[in-house]
Protein backbone atom coordinates (compact mmCIF):
# COMPACT_ATOMS: atom_id res chain seq x y z
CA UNK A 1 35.89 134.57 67.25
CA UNK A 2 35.24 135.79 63.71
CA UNK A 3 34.52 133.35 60.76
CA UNK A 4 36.43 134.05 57.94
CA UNK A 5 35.66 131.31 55.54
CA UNK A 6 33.47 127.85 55.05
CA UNK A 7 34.85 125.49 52.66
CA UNK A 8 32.29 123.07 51.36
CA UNK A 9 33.04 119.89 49.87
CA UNK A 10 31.00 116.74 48.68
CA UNK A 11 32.07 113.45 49.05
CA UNK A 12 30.74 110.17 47.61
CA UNK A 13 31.94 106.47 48.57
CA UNK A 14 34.11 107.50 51.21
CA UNK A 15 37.53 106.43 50.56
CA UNK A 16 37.31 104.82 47.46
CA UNK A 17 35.19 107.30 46.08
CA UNK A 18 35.18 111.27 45.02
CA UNK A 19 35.54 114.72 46.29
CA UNK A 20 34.13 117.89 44.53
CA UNK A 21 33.97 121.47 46.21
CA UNK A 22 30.99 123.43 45.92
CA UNK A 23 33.05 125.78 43.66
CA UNK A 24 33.80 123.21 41.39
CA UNK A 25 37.65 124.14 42.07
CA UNK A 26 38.14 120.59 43.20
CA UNK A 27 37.04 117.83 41.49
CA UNK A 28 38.86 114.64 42.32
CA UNK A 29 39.15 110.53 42.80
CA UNK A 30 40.19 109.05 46.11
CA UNK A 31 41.38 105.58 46.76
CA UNK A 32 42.82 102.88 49.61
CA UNK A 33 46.88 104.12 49.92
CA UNK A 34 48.65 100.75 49.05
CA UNK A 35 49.97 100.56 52.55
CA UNK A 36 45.94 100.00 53.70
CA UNK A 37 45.44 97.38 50.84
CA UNK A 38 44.40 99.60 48.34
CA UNK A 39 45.97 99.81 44.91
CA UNK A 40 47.71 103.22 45.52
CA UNK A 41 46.58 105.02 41.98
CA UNK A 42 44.48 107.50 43.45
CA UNK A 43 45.19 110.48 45.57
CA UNK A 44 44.09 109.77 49.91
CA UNK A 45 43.04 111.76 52.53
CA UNK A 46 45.70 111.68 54.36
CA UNK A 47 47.63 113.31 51.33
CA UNK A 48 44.74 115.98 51.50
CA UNK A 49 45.47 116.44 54.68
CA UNK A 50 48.88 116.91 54.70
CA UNK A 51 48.83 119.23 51.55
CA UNK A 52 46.17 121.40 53.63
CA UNK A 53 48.33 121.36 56.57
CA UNK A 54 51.30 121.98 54.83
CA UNK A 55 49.94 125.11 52.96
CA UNK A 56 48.48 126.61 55.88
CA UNK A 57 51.98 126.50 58.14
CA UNK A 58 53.68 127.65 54.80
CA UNK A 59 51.59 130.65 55.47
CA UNK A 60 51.74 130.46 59.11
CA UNK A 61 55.73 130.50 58.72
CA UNK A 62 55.89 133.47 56.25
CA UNK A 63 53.19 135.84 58.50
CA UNK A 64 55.66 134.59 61.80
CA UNK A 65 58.73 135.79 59.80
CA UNK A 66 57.22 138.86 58.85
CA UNK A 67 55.66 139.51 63.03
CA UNK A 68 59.63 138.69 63.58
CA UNK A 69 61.46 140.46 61.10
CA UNK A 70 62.82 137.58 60.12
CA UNK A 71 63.94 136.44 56.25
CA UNK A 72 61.99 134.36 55.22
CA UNK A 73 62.83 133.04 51.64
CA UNK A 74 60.79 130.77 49.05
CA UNK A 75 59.19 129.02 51.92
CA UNK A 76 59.14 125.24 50.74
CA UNK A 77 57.18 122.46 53.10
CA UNK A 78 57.83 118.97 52.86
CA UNK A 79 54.94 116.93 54.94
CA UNK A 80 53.76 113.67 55.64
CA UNK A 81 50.53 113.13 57.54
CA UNK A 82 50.77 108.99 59.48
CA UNK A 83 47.00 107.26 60.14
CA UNK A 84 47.11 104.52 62.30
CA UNK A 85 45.46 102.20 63.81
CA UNK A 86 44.08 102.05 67.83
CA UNK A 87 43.82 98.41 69.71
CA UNK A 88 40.36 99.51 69.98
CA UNK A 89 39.98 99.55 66.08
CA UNK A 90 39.37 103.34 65.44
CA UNK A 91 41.80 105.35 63.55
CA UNK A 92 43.06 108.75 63.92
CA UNK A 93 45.59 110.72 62.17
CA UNK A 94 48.47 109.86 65.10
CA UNK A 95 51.26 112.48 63.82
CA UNK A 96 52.28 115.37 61.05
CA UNK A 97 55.70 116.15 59.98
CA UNK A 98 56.66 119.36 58.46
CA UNK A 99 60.14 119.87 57.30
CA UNK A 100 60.37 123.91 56.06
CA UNK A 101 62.83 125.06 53.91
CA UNK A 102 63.69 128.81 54.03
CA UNK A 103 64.25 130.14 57.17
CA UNK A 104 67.91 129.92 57.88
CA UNK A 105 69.44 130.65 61.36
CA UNK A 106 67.33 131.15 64.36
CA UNK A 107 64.14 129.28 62.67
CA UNK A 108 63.10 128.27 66.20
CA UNK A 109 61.47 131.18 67.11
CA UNK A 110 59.45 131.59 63.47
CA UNK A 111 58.46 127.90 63.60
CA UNK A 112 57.22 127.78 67.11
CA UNK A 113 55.23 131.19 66.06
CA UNK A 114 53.96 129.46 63.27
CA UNK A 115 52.40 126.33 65.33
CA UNK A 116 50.95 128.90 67.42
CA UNK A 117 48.81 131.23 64.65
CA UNK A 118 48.38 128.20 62.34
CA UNK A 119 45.01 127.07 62.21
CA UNK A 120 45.53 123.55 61.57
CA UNK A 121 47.78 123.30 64.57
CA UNK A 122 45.30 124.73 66.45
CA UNK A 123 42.62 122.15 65.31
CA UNK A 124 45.06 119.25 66.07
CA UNK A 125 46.94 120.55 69.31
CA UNK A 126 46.61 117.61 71.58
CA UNK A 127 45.26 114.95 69.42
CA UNK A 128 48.28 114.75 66.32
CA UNK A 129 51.98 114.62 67.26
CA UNK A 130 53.32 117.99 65.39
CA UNK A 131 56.97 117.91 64.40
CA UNK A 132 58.13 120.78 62.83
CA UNK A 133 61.71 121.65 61.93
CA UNK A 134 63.85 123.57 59.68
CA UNK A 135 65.61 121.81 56.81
């Protein structure tokens, strides 16, 4: 395995706090979603997430059209990224849905290429239900 690339990110106050990359490319507030009793005027991790996963199987999908000569037009991602809650009271990121617009006919192939080169799949394969389909 090769390293290609570290991202490094600083967080204060957890949740209800900030996030700034080492670059100073991201610089941003984070707060409680209103569905977890926060007031829901602040960008949350699991929005982070699910932009990061989404961008990565955007470019997961185009590389997996290209490998299979197959269209793929202004690839568009719609995602959502569920936390929830254990009996034991941990947490965990339970499931990721990614609804890609595109692709066309015979998606099935490029998508289930995709899940297999993207590297957020990979990170989550076993742990976070994936759902991926063509809009």
């Amino acid at each position: 395995m090769k390293d290609l690339y570290t991202s490094h990110v600083h967080v204060v106050g957890g949740r209800d706090g900030s996030a700034t990359s080492s670059d100073g490319l991201l610089s941003l507030k984070l707060g409680f979603p209103k569905d977890m009793g926060g007031a829901g005027d602040r960008p949350n991790p699991e929005q982070l997430f699910a932009a990061g996963y989404a961008a990565c199987f955007a470019s997961s999908v185009r590389a997996a059209a290209a490998t299979l000569s197959h269209p793929a037009n202004a690839v568009e991602i719609d995602a959502e990224a569920t936390v929830s809650a254990r009996e034991d009271g941990s947490y965990l990121v339970s499931k990721v849905r990614l609804r890609v617009h595109g692709l066309g006919e015979g998606a099935e192939a490029v998508l289930a290429e995709a899940k297999r080169i993207c590297a957020y799949s990979n990170a989550t394969r076993g742990n976070v239900e994936l759902e991926a389909t063509a809009a």
